[in-house]
PDB file of N, CA and C in Angstrom:
ATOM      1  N   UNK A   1      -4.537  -1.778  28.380  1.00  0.00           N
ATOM      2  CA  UNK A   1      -5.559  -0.751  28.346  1.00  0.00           C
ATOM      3  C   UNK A   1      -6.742  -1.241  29.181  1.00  0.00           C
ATOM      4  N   UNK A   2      -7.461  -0.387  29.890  1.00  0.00           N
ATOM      5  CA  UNK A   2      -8.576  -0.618  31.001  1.00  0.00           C
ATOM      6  C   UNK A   2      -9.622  -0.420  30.125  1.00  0.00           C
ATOM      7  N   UNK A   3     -10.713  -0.928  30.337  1.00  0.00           N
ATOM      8  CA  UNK A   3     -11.954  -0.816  29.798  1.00  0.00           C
ATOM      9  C   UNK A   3     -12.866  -0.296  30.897  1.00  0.00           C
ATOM     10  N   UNK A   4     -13.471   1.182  30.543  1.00  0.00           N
ATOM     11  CA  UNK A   4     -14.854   1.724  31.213  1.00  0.00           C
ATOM     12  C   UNK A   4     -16.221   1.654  30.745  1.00  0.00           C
ATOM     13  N   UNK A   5     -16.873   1.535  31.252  1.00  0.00           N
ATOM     14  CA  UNK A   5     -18.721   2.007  30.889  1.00  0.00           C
ATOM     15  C   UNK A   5     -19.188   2.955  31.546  1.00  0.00           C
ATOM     16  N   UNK A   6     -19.933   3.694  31.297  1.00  0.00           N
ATOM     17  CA  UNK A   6     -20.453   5.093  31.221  1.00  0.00           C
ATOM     18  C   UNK A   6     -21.400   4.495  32.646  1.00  0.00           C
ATOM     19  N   UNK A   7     -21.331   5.698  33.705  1.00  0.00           N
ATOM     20  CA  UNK A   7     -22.122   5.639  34.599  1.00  0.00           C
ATOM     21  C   UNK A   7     -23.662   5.828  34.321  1.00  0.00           C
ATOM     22  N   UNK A   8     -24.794   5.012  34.682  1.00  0.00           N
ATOM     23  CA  UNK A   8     -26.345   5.671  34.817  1.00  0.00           C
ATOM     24  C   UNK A   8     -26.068   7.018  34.934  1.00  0.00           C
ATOM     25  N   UNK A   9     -26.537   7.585  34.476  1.00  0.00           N
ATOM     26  CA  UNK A   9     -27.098   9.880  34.904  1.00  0.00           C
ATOM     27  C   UNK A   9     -28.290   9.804  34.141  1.00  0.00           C
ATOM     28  N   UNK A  10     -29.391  10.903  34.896  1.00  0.00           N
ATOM     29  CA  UNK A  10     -30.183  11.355  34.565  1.00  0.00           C
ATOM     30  C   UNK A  10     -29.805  12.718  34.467  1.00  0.00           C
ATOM     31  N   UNK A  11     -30.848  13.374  32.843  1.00  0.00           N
ATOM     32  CA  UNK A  11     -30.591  14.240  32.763  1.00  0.00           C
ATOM     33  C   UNK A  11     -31.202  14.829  32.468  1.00  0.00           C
ATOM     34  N   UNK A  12     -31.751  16.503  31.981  1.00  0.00           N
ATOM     35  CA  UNK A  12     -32.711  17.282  31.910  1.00  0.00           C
ATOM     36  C   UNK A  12     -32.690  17.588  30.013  1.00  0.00           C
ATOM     37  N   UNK A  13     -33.631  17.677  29.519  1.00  0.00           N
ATOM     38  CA  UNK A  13     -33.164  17.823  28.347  1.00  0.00           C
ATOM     39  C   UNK A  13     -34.981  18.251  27.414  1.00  0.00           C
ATOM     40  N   UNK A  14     -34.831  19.236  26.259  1.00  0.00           N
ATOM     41  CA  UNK A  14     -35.578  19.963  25.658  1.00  0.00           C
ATOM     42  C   UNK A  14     -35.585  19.703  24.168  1.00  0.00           C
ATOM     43  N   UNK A  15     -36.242  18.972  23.355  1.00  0.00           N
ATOM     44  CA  UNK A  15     -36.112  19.063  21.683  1.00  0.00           C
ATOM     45  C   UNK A  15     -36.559  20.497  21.068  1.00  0.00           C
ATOM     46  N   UNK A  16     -35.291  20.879  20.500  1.00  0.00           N
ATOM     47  CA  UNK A  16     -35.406  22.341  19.673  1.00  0.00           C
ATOM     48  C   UNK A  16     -35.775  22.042  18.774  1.00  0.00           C
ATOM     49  N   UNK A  17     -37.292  22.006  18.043  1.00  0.00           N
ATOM     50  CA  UNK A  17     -37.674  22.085  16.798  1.00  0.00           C
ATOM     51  C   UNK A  17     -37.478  23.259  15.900  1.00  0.00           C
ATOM     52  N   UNK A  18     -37.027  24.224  16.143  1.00  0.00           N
ATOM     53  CA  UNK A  18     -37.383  25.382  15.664  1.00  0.00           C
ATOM     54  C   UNK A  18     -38.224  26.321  15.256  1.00  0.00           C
ATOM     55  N   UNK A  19     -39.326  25.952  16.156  1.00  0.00           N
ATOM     56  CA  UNK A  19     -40.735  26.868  16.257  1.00  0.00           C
ATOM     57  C   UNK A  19     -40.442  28.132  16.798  1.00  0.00           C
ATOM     58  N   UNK A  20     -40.912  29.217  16.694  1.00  0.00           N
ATOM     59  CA  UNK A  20     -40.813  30.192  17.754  1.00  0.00           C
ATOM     60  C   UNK A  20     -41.360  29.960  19.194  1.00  0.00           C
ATOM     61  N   UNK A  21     -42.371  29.079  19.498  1.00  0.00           N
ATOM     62  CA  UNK A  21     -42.603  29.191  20.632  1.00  0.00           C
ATOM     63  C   UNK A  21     -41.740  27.939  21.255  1.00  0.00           C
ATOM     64  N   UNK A  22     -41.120  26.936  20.963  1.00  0.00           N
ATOM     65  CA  UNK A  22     -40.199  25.950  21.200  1.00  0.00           C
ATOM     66  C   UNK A  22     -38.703  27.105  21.458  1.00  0.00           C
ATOM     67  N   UNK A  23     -38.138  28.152  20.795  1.00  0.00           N
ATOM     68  CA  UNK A  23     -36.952  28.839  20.496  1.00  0.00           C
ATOM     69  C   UNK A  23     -37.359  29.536  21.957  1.00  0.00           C
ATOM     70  N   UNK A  24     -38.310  29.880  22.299  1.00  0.00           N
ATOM     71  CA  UNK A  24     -38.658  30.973  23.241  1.00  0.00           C
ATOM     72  C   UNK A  24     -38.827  29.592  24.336  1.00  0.00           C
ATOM     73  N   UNK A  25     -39.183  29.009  24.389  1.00  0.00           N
ATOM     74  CA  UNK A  25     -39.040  27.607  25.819  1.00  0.00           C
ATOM     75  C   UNK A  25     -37.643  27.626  26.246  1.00  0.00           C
ATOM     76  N   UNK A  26     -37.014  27.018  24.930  1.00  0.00           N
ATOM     77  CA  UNK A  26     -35.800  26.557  25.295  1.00  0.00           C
ATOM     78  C   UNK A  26     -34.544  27.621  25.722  1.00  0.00           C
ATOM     79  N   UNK A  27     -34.588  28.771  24.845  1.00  0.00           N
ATOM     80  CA  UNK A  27     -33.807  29.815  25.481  1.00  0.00           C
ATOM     81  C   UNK A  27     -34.253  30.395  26.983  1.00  0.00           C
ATOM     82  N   UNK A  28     -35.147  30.422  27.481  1.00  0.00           N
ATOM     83  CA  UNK A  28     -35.762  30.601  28.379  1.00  0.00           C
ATOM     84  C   UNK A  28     -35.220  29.792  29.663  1.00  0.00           C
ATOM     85  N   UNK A  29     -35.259  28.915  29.530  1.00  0.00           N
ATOM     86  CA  UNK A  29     -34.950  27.764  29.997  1.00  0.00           C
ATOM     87  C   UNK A  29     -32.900  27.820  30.028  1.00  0.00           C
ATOM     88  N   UNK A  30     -32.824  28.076  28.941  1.00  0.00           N
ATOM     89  CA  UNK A  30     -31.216  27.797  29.496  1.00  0.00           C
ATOM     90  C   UNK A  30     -30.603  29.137  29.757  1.00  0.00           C
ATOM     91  N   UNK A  31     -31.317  30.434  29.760  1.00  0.00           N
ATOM     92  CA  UNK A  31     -30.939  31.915  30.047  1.00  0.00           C
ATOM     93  C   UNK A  31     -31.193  31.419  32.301  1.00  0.00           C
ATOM     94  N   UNK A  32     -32.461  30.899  32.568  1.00  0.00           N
ATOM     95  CA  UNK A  32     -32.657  31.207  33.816  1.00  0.00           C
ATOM     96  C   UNK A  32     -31.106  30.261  34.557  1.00  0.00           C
ATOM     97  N   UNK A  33     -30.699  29.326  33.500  1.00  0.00           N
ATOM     98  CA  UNK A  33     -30.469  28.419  34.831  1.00  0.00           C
ATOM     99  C   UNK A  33     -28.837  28.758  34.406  1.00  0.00           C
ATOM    100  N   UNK A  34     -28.392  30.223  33.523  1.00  0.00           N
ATOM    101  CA  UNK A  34     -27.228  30.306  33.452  1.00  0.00           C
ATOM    102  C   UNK A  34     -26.516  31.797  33.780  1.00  0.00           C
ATOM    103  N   UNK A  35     -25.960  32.020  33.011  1.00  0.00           N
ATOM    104  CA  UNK A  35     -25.144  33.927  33.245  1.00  0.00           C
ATOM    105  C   UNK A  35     -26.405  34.425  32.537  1.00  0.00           C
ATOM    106  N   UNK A  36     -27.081  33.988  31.817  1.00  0.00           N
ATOM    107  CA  UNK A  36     -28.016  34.529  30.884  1.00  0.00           C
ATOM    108  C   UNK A  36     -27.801  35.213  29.432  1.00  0.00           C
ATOM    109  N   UNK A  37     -28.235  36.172  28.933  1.00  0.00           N
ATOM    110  CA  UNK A  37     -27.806  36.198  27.595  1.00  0.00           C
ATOM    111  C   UNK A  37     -26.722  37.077  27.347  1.00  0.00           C
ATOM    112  N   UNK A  38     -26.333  36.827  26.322  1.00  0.00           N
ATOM    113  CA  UNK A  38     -24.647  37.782  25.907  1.00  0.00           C
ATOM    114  C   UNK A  38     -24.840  38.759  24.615  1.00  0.00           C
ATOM    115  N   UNK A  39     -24.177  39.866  24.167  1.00  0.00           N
ATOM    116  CA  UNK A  39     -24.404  39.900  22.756  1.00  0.00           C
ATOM    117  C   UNK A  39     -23.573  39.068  22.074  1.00  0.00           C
ATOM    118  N   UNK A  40     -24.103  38.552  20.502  1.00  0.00           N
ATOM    119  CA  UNK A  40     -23.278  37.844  20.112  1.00  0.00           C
ATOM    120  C   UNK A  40     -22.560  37.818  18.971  1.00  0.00           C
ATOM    121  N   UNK A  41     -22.423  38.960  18.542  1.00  0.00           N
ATOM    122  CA  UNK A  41     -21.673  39.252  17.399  1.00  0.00           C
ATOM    123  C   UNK A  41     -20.249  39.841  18.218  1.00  0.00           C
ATOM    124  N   UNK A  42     -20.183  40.208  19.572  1.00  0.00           N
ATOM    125  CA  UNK A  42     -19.070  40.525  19.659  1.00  0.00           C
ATOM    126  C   UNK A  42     -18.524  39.791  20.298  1.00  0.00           C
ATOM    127  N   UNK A  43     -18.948  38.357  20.673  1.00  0.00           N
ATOM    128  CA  UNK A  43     -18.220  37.159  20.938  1.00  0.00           C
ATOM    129  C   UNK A  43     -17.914  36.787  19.658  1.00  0.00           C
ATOM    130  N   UNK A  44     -18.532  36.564  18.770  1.00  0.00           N
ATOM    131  CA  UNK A  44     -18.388  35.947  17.379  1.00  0.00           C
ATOM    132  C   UNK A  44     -16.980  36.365  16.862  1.00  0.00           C
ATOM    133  N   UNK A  45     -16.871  37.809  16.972  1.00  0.00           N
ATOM    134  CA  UNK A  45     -16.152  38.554  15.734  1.00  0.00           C
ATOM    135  C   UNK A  45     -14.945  38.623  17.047  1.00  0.00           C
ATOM    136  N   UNK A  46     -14.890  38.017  17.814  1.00  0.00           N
ATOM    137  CA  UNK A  46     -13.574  37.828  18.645  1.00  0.00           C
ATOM    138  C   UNK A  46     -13.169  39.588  19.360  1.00  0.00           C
ATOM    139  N   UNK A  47     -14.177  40.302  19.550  1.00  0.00           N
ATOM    140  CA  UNK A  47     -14.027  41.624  20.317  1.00  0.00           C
ATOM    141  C   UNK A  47     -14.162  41.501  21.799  1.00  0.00           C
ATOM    142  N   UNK A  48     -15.082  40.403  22.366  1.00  0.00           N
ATOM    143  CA  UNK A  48     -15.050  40.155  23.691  1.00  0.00           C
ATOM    144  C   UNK A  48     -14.937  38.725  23.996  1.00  0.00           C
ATOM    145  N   UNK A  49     -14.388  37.912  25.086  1.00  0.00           N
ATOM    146  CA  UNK A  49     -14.295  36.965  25.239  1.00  0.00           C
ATOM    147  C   UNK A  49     -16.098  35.851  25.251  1.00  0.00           C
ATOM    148  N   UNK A  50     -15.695  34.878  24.961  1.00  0.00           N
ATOM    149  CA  UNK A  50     -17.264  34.047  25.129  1.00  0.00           C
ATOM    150  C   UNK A  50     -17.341  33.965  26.834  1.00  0.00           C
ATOM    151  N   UNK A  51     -18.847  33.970  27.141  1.00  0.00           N
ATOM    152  CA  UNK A  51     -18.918  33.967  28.621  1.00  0.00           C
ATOM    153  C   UNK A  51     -19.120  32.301  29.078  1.00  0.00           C
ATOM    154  N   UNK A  52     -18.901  32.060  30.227  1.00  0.00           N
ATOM    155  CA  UNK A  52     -18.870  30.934  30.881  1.00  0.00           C
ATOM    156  C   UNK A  52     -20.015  30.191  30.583  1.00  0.00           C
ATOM    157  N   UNK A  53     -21.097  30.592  30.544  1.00  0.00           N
ATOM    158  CA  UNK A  53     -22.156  30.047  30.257  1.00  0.00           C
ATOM    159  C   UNK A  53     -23.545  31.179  29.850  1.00  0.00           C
ATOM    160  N   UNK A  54     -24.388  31.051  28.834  1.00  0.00           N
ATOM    161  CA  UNK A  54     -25.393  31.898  28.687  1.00  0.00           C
ATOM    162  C   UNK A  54     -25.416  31.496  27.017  1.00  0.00           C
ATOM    163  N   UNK A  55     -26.528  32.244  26.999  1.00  0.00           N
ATOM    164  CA  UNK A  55     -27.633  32.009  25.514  1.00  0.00           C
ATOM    165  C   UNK A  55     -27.731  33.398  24.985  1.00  0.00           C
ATOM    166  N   UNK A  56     -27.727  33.201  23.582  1.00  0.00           N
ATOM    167  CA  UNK A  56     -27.759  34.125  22.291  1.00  0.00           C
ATOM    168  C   UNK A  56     -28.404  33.395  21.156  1.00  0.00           C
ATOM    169  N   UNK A  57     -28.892  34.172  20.200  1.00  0.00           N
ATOM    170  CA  UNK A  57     -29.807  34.324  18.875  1.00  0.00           C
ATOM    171  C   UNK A  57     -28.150  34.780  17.913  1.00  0.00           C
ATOM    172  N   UNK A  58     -27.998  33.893  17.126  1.00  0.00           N
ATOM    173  CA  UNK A  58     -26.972  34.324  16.015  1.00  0.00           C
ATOM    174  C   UNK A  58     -27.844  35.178  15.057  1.00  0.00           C
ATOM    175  N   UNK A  59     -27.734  36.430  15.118  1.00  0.00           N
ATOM    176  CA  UNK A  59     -28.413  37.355  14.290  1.00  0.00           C
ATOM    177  C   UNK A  59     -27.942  37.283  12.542  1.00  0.00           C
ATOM    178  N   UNK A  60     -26.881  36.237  12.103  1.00  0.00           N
ATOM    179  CA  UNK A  60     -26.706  36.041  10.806  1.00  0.00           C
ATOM    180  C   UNK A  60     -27.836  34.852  10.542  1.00  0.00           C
ATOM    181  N   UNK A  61     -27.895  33.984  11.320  1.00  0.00           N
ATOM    182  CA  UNK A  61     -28.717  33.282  10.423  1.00  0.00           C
ATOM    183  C   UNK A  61     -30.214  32.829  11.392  1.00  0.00           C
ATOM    184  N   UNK A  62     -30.165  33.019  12.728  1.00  0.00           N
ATOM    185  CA  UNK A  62     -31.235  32.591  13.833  1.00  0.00           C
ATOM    186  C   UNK A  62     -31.226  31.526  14.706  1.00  0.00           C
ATOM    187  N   UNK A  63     -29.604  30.909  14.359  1.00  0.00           N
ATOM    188  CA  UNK A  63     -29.898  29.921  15.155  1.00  0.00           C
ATOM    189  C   UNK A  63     -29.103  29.741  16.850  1.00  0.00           C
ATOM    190  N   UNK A  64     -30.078  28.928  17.583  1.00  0.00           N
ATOM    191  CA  UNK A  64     -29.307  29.592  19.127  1.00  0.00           C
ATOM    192  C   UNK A  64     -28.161  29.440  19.289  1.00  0.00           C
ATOM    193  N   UNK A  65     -27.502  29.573  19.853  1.00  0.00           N
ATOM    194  CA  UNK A  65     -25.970  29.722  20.406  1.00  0.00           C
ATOM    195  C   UNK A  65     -26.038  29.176  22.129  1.00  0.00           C
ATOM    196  N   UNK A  66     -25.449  28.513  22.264  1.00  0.00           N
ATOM    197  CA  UNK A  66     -25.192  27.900  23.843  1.00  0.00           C
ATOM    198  C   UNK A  66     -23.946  28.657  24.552  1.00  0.00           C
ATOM    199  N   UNK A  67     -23.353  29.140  25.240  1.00  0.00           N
ATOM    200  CA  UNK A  67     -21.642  29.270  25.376  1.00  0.00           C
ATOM    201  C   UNK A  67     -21.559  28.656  26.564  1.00  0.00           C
ATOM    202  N   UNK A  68     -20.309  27.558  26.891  1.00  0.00           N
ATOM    203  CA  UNK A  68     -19.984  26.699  27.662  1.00  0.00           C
ATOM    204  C   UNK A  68     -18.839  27.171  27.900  1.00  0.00           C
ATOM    205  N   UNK A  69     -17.770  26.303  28.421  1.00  0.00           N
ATOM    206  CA  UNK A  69     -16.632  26.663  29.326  1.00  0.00           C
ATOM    207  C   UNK A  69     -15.655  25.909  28.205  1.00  0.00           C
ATOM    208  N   UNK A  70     -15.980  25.538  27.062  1.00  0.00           N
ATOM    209  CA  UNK A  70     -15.437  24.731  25.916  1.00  0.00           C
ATOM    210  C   UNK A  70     -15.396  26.107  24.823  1.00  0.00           C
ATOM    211  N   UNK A  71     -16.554  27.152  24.756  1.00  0.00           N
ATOM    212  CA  UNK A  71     -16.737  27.140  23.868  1.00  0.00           C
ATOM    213  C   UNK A  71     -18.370  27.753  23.459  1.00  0.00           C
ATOM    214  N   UNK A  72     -18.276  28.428  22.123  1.00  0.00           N
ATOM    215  CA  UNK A  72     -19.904  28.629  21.611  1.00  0.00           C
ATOM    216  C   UNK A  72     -20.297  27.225  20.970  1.00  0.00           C
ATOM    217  N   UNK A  73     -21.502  27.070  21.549  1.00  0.00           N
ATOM    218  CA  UNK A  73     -22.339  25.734  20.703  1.00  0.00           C
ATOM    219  C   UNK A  73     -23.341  26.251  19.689  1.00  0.00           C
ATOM    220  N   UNK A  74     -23.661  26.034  18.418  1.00  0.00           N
ATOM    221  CA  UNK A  74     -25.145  26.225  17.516  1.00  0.00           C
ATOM    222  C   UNK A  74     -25.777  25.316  17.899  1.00  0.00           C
ATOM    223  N   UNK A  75     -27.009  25.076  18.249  1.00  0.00           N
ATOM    224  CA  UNK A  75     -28.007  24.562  17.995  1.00  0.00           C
ATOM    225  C   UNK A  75     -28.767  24.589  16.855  1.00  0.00           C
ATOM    226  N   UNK A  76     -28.738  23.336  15.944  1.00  0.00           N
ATOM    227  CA  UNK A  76     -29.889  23.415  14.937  1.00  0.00           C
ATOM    228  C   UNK A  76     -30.825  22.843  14.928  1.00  0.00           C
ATOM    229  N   UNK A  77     -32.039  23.141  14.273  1.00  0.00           N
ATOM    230  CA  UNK A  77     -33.234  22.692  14.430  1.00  0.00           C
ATOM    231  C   UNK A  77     -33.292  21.007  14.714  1.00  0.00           C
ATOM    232  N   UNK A  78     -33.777  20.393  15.349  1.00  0.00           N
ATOM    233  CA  UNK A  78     -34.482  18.775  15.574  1.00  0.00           C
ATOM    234  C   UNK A  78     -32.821  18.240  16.571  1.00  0.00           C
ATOM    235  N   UNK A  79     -32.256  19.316  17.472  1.00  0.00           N
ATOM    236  CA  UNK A  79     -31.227  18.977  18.108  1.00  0.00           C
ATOM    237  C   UNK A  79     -31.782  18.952  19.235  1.00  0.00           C
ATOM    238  N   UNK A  80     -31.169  17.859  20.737  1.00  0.00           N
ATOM    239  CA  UNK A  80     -31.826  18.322  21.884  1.00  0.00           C
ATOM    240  C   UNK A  80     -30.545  19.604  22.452  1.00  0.00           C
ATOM    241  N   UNK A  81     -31.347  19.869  23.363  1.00  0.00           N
ATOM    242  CA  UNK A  81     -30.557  20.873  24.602  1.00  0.00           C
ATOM    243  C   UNK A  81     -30.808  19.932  25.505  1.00  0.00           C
ATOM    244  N   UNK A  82     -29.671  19.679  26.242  1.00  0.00           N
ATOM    245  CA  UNK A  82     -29.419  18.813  27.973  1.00  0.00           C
ATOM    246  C   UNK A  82     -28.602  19.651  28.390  1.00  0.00           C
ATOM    247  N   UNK A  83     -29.040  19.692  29.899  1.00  0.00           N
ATOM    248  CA  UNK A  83     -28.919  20.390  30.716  1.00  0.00           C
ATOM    249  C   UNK A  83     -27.907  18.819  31.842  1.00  0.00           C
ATOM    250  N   UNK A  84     -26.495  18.816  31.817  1.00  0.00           N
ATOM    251  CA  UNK A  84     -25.813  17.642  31.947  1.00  0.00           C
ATOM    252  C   UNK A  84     -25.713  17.927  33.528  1.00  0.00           C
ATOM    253  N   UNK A  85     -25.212  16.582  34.281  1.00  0.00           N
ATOM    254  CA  UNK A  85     -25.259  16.735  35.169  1.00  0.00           C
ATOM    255  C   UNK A  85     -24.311  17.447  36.607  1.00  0.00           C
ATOM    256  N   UNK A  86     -24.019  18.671  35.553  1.00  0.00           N
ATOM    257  CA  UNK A  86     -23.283  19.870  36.906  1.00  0.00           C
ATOM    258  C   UNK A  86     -23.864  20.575  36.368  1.00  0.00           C
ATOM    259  N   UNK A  87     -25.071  20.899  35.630  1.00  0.00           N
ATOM    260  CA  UNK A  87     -25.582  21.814  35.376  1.00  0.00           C
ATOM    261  C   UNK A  87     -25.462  23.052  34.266  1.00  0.00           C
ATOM    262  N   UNK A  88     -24.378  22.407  33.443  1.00  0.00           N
ATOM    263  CA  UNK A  88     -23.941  22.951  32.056  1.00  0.00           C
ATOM    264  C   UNK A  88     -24.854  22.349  30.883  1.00  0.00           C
ATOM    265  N   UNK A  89     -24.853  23.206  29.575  1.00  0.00           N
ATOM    266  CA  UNK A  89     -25.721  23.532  28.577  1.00  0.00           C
ATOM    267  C   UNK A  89     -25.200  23.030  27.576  1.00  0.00           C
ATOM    268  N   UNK A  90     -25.631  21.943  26.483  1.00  0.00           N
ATOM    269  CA  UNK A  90     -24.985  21.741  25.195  1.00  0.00           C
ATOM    270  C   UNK A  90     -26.195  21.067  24.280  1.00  0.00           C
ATOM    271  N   UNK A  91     -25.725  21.306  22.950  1.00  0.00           N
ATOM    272  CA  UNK A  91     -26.906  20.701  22.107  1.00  0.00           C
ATOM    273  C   UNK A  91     -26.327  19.397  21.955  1.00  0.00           C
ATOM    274  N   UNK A  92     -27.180  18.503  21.546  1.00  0.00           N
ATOM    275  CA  UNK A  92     -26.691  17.021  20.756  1.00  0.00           C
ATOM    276  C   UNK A  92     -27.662  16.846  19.815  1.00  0.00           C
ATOM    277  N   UNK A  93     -26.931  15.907  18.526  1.00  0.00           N
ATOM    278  CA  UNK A  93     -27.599  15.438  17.590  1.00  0.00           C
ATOM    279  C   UNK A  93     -28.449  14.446  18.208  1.00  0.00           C
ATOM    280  N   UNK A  94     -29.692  14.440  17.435  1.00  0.00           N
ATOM    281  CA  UNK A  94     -30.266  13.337  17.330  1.00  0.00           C
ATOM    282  C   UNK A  94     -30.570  11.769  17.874  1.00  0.00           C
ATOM    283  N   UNK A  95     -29.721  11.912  16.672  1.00  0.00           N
ATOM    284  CA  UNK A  95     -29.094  10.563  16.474  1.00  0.00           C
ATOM    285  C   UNK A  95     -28.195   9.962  17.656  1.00  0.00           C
ATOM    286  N   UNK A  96     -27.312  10.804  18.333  1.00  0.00           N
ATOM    287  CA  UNK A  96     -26.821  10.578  19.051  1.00  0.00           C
ATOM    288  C   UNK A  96     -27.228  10.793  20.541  1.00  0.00           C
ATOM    289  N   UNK A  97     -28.153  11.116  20.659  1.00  0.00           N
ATOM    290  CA  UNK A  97     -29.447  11.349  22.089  1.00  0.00           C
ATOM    291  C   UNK A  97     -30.022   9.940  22.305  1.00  0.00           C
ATOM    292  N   UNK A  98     -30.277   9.478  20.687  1.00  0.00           N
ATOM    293  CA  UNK A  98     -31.626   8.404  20.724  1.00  0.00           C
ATOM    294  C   UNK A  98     -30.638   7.040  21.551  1.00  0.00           C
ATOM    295  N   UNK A  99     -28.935   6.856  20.628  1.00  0.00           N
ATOM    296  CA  UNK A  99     -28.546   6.162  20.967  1.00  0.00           C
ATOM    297  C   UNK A  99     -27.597   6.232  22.636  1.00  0.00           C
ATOM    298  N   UNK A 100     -27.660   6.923  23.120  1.00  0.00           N
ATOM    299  CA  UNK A 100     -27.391   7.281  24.593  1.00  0.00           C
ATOM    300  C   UNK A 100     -28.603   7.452  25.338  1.00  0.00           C
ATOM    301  N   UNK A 101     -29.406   8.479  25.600  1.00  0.00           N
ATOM    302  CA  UNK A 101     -30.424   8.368  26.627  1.00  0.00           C
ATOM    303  C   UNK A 101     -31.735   7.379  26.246  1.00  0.00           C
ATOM    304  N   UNK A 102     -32.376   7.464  27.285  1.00  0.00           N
ATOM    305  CA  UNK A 102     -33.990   6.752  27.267  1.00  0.00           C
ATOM    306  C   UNK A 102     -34.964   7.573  27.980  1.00  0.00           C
ATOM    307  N   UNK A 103     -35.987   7.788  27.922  1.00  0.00           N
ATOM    308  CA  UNK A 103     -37.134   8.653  28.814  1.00  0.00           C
ATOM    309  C   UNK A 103     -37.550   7.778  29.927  1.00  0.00           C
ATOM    310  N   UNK A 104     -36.864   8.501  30.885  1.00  0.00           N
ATOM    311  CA  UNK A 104     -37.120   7.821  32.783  1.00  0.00           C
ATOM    312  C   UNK A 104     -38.865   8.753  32.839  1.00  0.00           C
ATOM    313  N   UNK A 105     -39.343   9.894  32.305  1.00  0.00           N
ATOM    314  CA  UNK A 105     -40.358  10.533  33.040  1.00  0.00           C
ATOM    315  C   UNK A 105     -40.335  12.327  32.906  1.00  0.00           C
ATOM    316  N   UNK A 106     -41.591  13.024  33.158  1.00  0.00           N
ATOM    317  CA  UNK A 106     -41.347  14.448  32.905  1.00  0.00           C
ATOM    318  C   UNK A 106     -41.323  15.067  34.478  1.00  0.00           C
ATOM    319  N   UNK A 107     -41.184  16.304  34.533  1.00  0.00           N
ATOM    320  CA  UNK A 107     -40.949  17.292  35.939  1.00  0.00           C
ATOM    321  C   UNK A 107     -42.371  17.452  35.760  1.00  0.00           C
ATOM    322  N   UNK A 108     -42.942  17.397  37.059  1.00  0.00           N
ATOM    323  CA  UNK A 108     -44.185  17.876  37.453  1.00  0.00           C
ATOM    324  C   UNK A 108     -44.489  19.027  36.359  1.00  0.00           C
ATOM    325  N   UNK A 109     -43.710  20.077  36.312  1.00  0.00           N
ATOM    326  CA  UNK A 109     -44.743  21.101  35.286  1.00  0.00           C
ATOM    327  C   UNK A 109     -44.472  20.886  33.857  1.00  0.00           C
ATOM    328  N   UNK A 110     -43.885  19.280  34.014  1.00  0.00           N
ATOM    329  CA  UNK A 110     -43.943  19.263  32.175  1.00  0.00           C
ATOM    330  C   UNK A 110     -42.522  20.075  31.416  1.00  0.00           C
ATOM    331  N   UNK A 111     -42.202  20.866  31.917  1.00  0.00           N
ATOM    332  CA  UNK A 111     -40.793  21.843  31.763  1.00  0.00           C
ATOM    333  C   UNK A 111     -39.413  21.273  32.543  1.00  0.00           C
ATOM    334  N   UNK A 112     -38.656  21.005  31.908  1.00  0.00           N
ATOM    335  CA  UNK A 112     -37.048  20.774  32.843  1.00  0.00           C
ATOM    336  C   UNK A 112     -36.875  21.874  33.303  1.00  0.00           C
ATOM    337  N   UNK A 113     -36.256  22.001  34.558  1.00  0.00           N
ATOM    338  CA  UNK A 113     -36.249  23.204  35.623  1.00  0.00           C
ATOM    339  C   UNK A 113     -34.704  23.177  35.394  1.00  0.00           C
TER     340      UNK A 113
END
């Protein structure tokens, strides 16, 4: 068996606290840089396929929805959103952010583009 290590990447990434004005950043943010938003009860309830990429509000309980090429993601509150490096959308725990990335620095306007 071969042994790998994970290449250096930088990456773009947003902590969802679950504020409204944090919910309104971060959807914002991953609507511009994707298909944009979907409805989502009729991805949910399996009436239309999930789209390649774009953002939704789960109207059962509020929490965001990511859709990737895997799949719908939830985001729950104190999760980040990274924006990985081809330019796809996923939440991560915590816990598991702290122990993978480090803070290289912010984008000039303070916002991941």
């Amino acid at each position: 068996m071969a042994r790998y290590r994970k290449k250096p990447v930088e990456i773009e990434a947003m902590l969802f606290d679950g504020t409204t004005a944090e919910t309104h950043s971060v959807y914002q943010w991953v609507e511009r840089n994707t298909l944009g938003s979907f409805e989502p009860l009729d991805v949910i309830e399996g009436r239309k396929p999930y789209p390649e990429s774009g953002v939704s509000i789960d109207p059962r309980d509020g929490r965001m929805i990511i859709s990737t090429l895997e799949g719908l993601h939830w985001v729950d509150r104190g999760d980040y959103v990274i924006r990985g490096v081809a330019g796809e959308f996923y939440p991560c725990k915590p816990d598991i952010f702290a122990a993978t990335y480090e803070r290289v620095g912010d984008d000039l306007d303070g916002e991941p583009s």
